[in-house]
Each structure stands twice: as C-alpha cells, then as structure tokens.
Protein backbone atom coordinates (compact mmCIF):
# COMPACT_ATOMS: atom_id res chain seq x y z
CA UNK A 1 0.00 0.00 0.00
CA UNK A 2 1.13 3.51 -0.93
CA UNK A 3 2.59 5.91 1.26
CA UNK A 4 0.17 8.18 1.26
CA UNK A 5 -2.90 5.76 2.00
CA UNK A 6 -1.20 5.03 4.56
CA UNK A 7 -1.16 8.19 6.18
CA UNK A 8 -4.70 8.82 5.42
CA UNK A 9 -5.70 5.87 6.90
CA UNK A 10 -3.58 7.27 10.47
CA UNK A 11 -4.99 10.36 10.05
CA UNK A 12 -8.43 9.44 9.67
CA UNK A 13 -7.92 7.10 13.09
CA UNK A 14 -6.02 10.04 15.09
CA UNK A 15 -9.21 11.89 14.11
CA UNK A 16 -11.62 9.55 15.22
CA UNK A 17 -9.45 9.22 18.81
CA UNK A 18 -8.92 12.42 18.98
CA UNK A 19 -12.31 13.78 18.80
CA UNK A 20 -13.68 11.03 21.08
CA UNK A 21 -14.98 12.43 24.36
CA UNK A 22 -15.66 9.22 26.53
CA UNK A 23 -12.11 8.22 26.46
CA UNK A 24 -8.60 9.37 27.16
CA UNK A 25 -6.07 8.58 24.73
CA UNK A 26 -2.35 8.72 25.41
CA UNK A 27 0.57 8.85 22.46
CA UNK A 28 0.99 4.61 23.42
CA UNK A 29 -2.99 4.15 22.70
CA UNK A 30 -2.72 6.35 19.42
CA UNK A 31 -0.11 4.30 18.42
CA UNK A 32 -1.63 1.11 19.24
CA UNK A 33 -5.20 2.78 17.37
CA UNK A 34 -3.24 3.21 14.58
CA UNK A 35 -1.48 0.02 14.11
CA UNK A 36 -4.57 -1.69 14.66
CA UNK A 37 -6.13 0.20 11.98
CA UNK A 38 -3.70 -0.35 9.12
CA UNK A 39 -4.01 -3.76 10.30
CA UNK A 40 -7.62 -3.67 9.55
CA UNK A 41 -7.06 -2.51 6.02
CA UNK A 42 -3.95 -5.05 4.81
CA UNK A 43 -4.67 -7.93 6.79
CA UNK A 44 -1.03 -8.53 8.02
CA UNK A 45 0.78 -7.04 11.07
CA UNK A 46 1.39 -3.51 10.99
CA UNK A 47 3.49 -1.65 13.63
CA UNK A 48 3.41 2.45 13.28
CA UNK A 49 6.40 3.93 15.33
CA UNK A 50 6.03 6.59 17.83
CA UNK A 51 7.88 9.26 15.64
CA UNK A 52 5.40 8.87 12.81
CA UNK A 53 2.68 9.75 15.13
CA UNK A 54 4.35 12.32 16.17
CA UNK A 55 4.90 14.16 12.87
CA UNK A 56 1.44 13.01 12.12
CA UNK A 57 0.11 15.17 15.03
CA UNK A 58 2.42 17.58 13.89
CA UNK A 59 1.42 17.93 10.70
CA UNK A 60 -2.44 17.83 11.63
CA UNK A 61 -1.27 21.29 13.87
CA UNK A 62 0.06 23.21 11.36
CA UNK A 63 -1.36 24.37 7.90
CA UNK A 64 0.27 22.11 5.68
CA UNK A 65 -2.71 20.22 4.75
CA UNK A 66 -5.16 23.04 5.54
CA UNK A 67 -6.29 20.89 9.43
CA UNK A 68 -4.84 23.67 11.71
CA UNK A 69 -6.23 20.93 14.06
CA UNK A 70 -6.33 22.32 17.72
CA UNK A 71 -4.82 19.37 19.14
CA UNK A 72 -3.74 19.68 22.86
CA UNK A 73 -2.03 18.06 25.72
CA UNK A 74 -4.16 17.50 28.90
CA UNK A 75 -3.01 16.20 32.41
CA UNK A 76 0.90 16.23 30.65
CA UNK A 77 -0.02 12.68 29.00
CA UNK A 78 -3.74 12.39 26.78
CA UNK A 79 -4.50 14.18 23.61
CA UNK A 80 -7.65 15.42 22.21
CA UNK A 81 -9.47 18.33 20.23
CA UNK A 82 -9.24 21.58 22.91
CA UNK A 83 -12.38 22.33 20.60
CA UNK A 84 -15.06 19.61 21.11
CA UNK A 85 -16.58 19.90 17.76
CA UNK A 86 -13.45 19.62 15.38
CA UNK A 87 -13.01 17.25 13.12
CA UNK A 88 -10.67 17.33 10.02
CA UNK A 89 -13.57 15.98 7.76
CA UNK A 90 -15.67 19.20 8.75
CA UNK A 91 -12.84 21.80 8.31
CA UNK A 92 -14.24 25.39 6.60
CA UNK A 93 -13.24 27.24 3.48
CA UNK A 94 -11.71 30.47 2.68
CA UNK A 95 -12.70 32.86 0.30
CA UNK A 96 -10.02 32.04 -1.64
CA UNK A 97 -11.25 28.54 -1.48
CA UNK A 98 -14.12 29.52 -2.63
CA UNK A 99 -13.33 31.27 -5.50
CA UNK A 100 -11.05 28.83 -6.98
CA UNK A 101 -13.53 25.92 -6.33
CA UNK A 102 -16.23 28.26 -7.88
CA UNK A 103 -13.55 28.80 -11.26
CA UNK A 104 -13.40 25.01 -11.65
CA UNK A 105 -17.04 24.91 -11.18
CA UNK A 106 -17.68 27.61 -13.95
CA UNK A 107 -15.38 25.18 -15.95
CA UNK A 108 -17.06 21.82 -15.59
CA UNK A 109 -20.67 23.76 -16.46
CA UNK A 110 -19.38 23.88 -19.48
CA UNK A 111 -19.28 19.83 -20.22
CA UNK A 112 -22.92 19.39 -18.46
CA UNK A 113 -24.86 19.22 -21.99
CA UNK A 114 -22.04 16.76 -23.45
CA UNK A 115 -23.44 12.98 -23.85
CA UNK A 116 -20.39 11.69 -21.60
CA UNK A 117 -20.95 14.26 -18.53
CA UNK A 118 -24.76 13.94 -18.36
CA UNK A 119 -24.23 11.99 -14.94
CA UNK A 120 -22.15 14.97 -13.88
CA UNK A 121 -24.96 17.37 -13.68
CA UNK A 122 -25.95 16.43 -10.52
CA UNK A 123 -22.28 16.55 -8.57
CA UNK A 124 -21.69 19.78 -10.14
CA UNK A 125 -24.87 21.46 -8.68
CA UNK A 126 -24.17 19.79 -5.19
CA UNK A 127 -21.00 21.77 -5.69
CA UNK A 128 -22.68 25.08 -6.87
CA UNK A 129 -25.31 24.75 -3.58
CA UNK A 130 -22.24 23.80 -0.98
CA UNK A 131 -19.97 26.93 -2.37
CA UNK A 132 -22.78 29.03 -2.29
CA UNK A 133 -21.81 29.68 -5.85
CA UNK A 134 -22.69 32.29 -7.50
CA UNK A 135 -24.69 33.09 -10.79
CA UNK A 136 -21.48 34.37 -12.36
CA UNK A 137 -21.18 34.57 -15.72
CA UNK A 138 -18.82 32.60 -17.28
CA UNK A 139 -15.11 33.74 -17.73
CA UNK A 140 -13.03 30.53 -19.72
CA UNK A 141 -14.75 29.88 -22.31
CA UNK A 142 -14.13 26.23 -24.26
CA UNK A 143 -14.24 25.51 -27.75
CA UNK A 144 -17.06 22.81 -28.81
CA UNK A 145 -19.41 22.02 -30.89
CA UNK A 146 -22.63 20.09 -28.97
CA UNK A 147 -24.76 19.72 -32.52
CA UNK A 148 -21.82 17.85 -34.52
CA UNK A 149 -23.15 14.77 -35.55
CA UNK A 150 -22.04 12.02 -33.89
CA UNK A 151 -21.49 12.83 -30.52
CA UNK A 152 -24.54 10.44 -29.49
CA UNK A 153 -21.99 7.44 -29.98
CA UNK A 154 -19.74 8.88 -27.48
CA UNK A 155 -21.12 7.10 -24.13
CA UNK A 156 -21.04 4.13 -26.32
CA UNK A 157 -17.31 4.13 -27.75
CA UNK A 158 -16.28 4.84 -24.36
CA UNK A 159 -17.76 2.54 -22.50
CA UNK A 160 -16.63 -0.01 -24.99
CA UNK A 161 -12.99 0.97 -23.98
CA UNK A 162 -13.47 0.84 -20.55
CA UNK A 163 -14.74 -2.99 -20.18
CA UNK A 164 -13.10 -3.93 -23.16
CA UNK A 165 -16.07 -4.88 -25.75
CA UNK A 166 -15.00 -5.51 -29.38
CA UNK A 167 -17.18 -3.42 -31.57
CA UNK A 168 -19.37 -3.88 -34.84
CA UNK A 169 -19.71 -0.47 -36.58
CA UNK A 170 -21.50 0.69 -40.00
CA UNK A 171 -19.13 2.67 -41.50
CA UNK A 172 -19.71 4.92 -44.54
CA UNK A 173 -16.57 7.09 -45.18
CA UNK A 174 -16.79 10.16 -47.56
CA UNK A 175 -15.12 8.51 -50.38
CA UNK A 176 -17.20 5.38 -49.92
CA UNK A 177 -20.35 4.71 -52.10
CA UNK A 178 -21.36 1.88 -49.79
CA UNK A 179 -21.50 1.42 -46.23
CA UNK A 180 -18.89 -1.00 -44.61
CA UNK A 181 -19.76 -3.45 -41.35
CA UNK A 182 -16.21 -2.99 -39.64
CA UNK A 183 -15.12 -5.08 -36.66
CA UNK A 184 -13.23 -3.18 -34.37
CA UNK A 185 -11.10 -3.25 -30.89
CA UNK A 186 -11.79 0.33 -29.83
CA UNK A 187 -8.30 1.84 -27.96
CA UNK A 188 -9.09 5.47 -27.39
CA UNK A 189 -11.40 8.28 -28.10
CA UNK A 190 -9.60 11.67 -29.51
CA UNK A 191 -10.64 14.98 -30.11
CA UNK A 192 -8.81 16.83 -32.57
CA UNK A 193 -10.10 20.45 -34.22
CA UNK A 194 -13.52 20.24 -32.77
CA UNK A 195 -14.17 16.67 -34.31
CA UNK A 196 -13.92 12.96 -32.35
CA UNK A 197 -12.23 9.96 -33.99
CA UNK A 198 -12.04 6.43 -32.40
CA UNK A 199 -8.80 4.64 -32.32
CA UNK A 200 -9.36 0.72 -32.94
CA UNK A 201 -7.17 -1.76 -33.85
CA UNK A 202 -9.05 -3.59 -36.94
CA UNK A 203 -7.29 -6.88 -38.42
CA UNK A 204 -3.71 -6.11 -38.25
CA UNK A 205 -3.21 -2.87 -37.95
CA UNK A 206 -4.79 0.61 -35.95
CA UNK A 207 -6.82 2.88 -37.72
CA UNK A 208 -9.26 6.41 -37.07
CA UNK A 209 -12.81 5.97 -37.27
CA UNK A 210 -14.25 9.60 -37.70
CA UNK A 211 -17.60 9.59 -35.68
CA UNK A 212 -19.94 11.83 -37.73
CA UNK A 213 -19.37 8.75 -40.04
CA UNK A 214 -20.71 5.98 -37.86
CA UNK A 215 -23.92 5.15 -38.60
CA UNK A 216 -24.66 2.26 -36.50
CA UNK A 217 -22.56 0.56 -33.44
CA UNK A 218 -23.33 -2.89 -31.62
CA UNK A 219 -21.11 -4.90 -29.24
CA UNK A 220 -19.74 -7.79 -30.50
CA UNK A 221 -19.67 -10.40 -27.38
CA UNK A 222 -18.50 -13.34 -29.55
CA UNK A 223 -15.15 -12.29 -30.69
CA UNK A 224 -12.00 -11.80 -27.99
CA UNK A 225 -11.26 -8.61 -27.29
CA UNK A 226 -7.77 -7.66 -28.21
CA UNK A 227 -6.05 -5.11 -25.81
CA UNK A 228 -2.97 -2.88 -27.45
CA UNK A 229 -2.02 -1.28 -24.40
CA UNK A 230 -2.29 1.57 -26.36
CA UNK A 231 -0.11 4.68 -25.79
CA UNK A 232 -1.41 7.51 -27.24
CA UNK A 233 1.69 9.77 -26.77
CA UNK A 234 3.85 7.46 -28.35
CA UNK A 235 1.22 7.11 -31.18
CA UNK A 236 0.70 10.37 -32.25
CA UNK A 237 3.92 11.68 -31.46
CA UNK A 238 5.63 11.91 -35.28
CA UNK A 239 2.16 13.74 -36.70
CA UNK A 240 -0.05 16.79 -36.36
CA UNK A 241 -3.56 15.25 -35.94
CA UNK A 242 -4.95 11.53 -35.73
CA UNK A 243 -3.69 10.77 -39.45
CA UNK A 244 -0.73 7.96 -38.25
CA UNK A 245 1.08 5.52 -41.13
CA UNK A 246 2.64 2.41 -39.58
CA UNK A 247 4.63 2.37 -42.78
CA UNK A 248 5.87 6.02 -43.31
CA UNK A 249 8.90 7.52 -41.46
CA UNK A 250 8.80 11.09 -40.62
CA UNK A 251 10.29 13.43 -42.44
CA UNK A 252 11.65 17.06 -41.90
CA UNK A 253 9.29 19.89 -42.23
CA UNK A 254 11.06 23.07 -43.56
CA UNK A 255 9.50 26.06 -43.91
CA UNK A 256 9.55 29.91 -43.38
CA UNK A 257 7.14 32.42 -41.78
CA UNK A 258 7.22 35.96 -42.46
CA UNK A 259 8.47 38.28 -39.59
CA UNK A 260 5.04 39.80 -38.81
CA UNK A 261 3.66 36.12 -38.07
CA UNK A 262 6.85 34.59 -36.33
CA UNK A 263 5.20 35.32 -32.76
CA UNK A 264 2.40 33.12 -33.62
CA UNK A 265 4.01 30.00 -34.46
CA UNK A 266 6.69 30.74 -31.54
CA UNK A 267 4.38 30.93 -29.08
CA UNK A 268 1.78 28.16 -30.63
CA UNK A 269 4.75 25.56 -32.49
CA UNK A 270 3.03 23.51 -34.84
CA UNK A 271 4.41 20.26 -33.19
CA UNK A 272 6.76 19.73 -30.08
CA UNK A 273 9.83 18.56 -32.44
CA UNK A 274 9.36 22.35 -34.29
CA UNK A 275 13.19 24.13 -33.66
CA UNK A 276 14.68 27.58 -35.45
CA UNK A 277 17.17 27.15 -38.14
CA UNK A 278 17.85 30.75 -39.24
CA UNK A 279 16.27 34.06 -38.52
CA UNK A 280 16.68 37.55 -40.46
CA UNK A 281 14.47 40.92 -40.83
CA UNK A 282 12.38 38.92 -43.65
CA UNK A 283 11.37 35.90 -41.24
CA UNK A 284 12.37 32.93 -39.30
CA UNK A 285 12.73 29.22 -40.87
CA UNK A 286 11.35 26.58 -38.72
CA UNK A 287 11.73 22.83 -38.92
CA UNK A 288 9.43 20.33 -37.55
CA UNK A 289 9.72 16.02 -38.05
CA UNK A 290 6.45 14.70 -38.94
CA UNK A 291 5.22 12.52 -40.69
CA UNK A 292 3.38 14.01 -44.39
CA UNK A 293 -0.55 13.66 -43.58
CA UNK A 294 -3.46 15.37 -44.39
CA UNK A 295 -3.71 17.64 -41.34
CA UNK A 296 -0.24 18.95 -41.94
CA UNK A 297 -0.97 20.23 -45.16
CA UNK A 298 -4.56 21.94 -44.06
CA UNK A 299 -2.32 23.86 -41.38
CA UNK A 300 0.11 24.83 -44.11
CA UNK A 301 -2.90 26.25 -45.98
CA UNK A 302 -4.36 27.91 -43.11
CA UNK A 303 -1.63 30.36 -43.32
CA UNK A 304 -2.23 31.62 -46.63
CA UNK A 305 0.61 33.96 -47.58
CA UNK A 306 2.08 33.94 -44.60
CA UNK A 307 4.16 30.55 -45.14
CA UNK A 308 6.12 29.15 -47.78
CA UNK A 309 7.04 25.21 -47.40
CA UNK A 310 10.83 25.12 -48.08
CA UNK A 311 11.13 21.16 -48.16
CA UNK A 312 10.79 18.19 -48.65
CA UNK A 313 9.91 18.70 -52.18
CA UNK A 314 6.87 16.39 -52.20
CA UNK A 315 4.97 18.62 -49.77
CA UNK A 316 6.54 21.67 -51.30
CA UNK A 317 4.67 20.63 -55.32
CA UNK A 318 1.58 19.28 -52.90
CA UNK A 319 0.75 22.63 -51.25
CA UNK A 320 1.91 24.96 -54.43
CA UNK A 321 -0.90 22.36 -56.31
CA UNK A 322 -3.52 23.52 -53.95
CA UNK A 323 -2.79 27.06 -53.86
CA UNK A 324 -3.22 27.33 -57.44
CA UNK A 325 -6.25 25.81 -57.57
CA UNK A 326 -7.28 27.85 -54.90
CA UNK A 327 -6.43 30.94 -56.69
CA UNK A 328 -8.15 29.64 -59.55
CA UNK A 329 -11.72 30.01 -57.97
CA UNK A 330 -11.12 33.46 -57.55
CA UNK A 331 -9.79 34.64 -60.83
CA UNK A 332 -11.59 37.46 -62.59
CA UNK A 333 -14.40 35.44 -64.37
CA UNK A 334 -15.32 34.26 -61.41
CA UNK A 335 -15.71 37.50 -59.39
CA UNK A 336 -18.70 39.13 -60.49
C-alpha cells in the first residue's frame, strides 16, 4: 500500500481518537489505534512507530494540509481536540477557497450538456449549492461544438474501452459509395479540431474511425477482445492530428514564416519537435519532423501567404498544387 494511504488511513484514526470524548487517549494508545487500523485494512501485522505519530500530530497542527487541528495536551499525558466539535472531515473554506472551487465549477458547467458528462450534472450542482456559488457569468470559455453529428456514440465508444467490448460499426466514409460493417477493438477516443475519432485496432493494424461517419454501433460479445495497451503519446507523437502511417517515417518539415507572423508560431509551435534554423528581418525558418498527412498540409494552408514550405519537395509541389487551384476560384471570371 502507498505511502500516502497510509497516512490517510492514520490520520483518519487520530481523528476519530482524537475527537472522542468518553475516552482518554495517550501517544501509546494512538499508536496502538493506529497500528490496529492499518491492520484492519492489509490484513497482516502492521506496527506504526512513535515518531510517525508524532509528525502526524504535527502535521495535523500546522497548515500544511489546511487541518490547523487544535490538538492539545491535557493532564501532561492524553491528547484530544481543545475544541469539542473539530473534526478534520468538517474543516471550513476560505474565500479564496471559494473562488477557486467556484472557477473550476464555472469550468465543468461547461461539459454538463455533453453525452459523456450527463451523470455529472448532478455533482456539479451539489457543488454550486455547498460553495454558495454564485450566478457568475462565465469567464473561460471552451471551444465545442454540442450539434456535430455524432457525438450520441460517445457514451457508447467509451464505455466499450473501458470494459473492453470488441465493436461492430457501420461505417460509410466520404469517399465510400457503400457502407462498410467494420469489426473493431476500440483503444481510445480523440478529439482533434472540434471533431472525435475512435482509435481501434481492426485486423492487423490501428486505424481512425471519424464519428460523424458511424452510422450504426453494436457490441460484439463473440469475438476476444484484443487489448494494445495503447499509448497515445507514443502514437501520435511523429504527426499533427490523428492521421498515423505504420509504414511512413517522418520526415523534416522546412519552412519559413514571415516576420510579422513569427510570434504566432513561436508561441503556438506547430508540433513539439518544431526548432529555429535561421532568422533575419524577412522571417524565421522553422523545422518540424512529422510525418506528411493530411492535417499537416490543411495547417500549411491555413496560413495563406504567410508561409512558404521550403522542403521536402513532395509537400513543397503538394501545397503549391492547392494554392493554385485555390487561386483559380477566384480569378476574374469568377468574381462578379
């Protein structure tokens, strides 16, 4: 058992002693109370030495956990609560307390209408009511998008992952004429630009399931689930998005912002590899190793004028490609 259950578990029993007005207790019985207790809890012999009581007491006294217990010394030999009513499971707020409990509050609010925190509605108002908090308006504000379709598959997919139930899904991808019936081991759910995409492992390999293209989802109980012991950082750490190849190798990213723009993709890098290779009064030239996916290139775009992709030269024809056929819808028989 952990360190710091077992403190809890000491501190919870000094409490109960300590409070406890039809007996005295004196540092040997606390000790005893508390070995007895952690007994209790992990079945085998437990001794807790007089010095961790001690700094347990100690440490109840002071403010380091917020108990400022009033613990006190009677007839030079029993402890107990000098205040009768004390009890570190009834200890009051500050306003401080208050205000950042009411910020996180303000913050969960926010997730009460998604599918997945429907269950939370209820905590969150039982924390409203004991903060006494207040009407507020709102002052973080987070980006999402309640109507996109597909969000109703969410309590689903994750519950899936959770007790490990292999999936049957009806697929219909945007390329697809046809609906597919895909068997899937679902890994994790992702968000990524305001959309959610289930990682599965299907036949031999892992693959993104957007889910404003599911159309229908059952649990399979007859087939074995198969568990990746999926790590997502590891994953999606050579690509900007949920687009991952198990075949292609990264590659380096070169490109080069204009000055007035630098500040944006300093402070906002377009993926934790991104480094500076040469600054001057024009711009700065930033690398980045990723691998070349779709995502990648619609950030490119996003940026208009403002980048120019230096290499590899792949990515360098790809984006010059879609620029001019941008440009294209907006030439002068067009514009009318």
């Amino acid at each position: 058992m952990s360190s710091n259950k077992n403190a809890l578990i000491r501190y919870k029993t000094l409490d109960k002693c300590l409070k406890n007005k039809f007996k005295k207790y004196t540092l040997e019985d606390l000790i005893d109370e508390c070995s007895e207790a952690l007994f209790e809890f992990e079945g085998k012999e437990s001794f807790v030495s007089k010095r961790t009581v001690q700094l347990d007491l100690q440490n109840m006294r002071s403010e380091k956990f917020g108990y400022e217990a009033p613990i006190e010394v009677y007839e030079r030999r029993y402890y107990r609560y000098s205040d009768p009513e004390y009890s570190i499971h009834q200890i009051s707020v500050n306003e401080n307390d208050l205000k950042a409990m009411n910020n996180a509050v303000q913050i969960l609010k926010q997730f009460k209408d998604f599918s997945m925190f429907k269950d939370m509605n209820g905590v969150i108002q039982k924390l409203e009511d004991s903060i006494q908090s207040t009407n507020q308006k709102s002052i973080i504000h987070l980006d999402k998008n309640e109507q996109l379709k597909g969000l109703e598959h969410i309590d689903t997919l994750y519950g899936s992952i959770l007790n490990k139930k292999v999936l049957k899904i009806c697929y219909k991808s945007f390329k697809a004429r046809e609906m597919n019936i895909l068997t899937v081991h679902p890994q994790l759910l992702k968000e990524y630009n305001n959309r959610w995409f289930l990682i599965c492992f299907h036949k031999n390999s892992m693959m993104n399931l957007a889910l404003d293209r599911m159309e229908e989802i059952e649990i399979d109980e007859k087939t074995e689930y198969i568990d990746k012991d999926f790590n997502s950082d590891r994953y999606f750490g050579e690509v900007i998005g949920v687009t991952v190849s198990e075949t292609q190798r990264p590659k380096n990213v070169i490109f080069k912002v204009i000055s007035k723009h630098v500040p944006y993709v300093k402070t906002k890098p377009f993926h934790h590899s991104q480094e500076i290779i040469e600054e001057d009064e024009t711009g700065t030239t930033f690398k980045i190793c990723v691998q070349l996916n779709f995502e990648l290139e619609r950030m490119i775009l996003g940026m208009g004028e403002f980048i120019t992709v230096l290499a590899p030269r792949k990515l360098k024809q790809r984006i010059a490609r879609s620029l001019k056929l941008a440009a294209e819808n907006y030439t002068s028989e067009t514009i009318n």
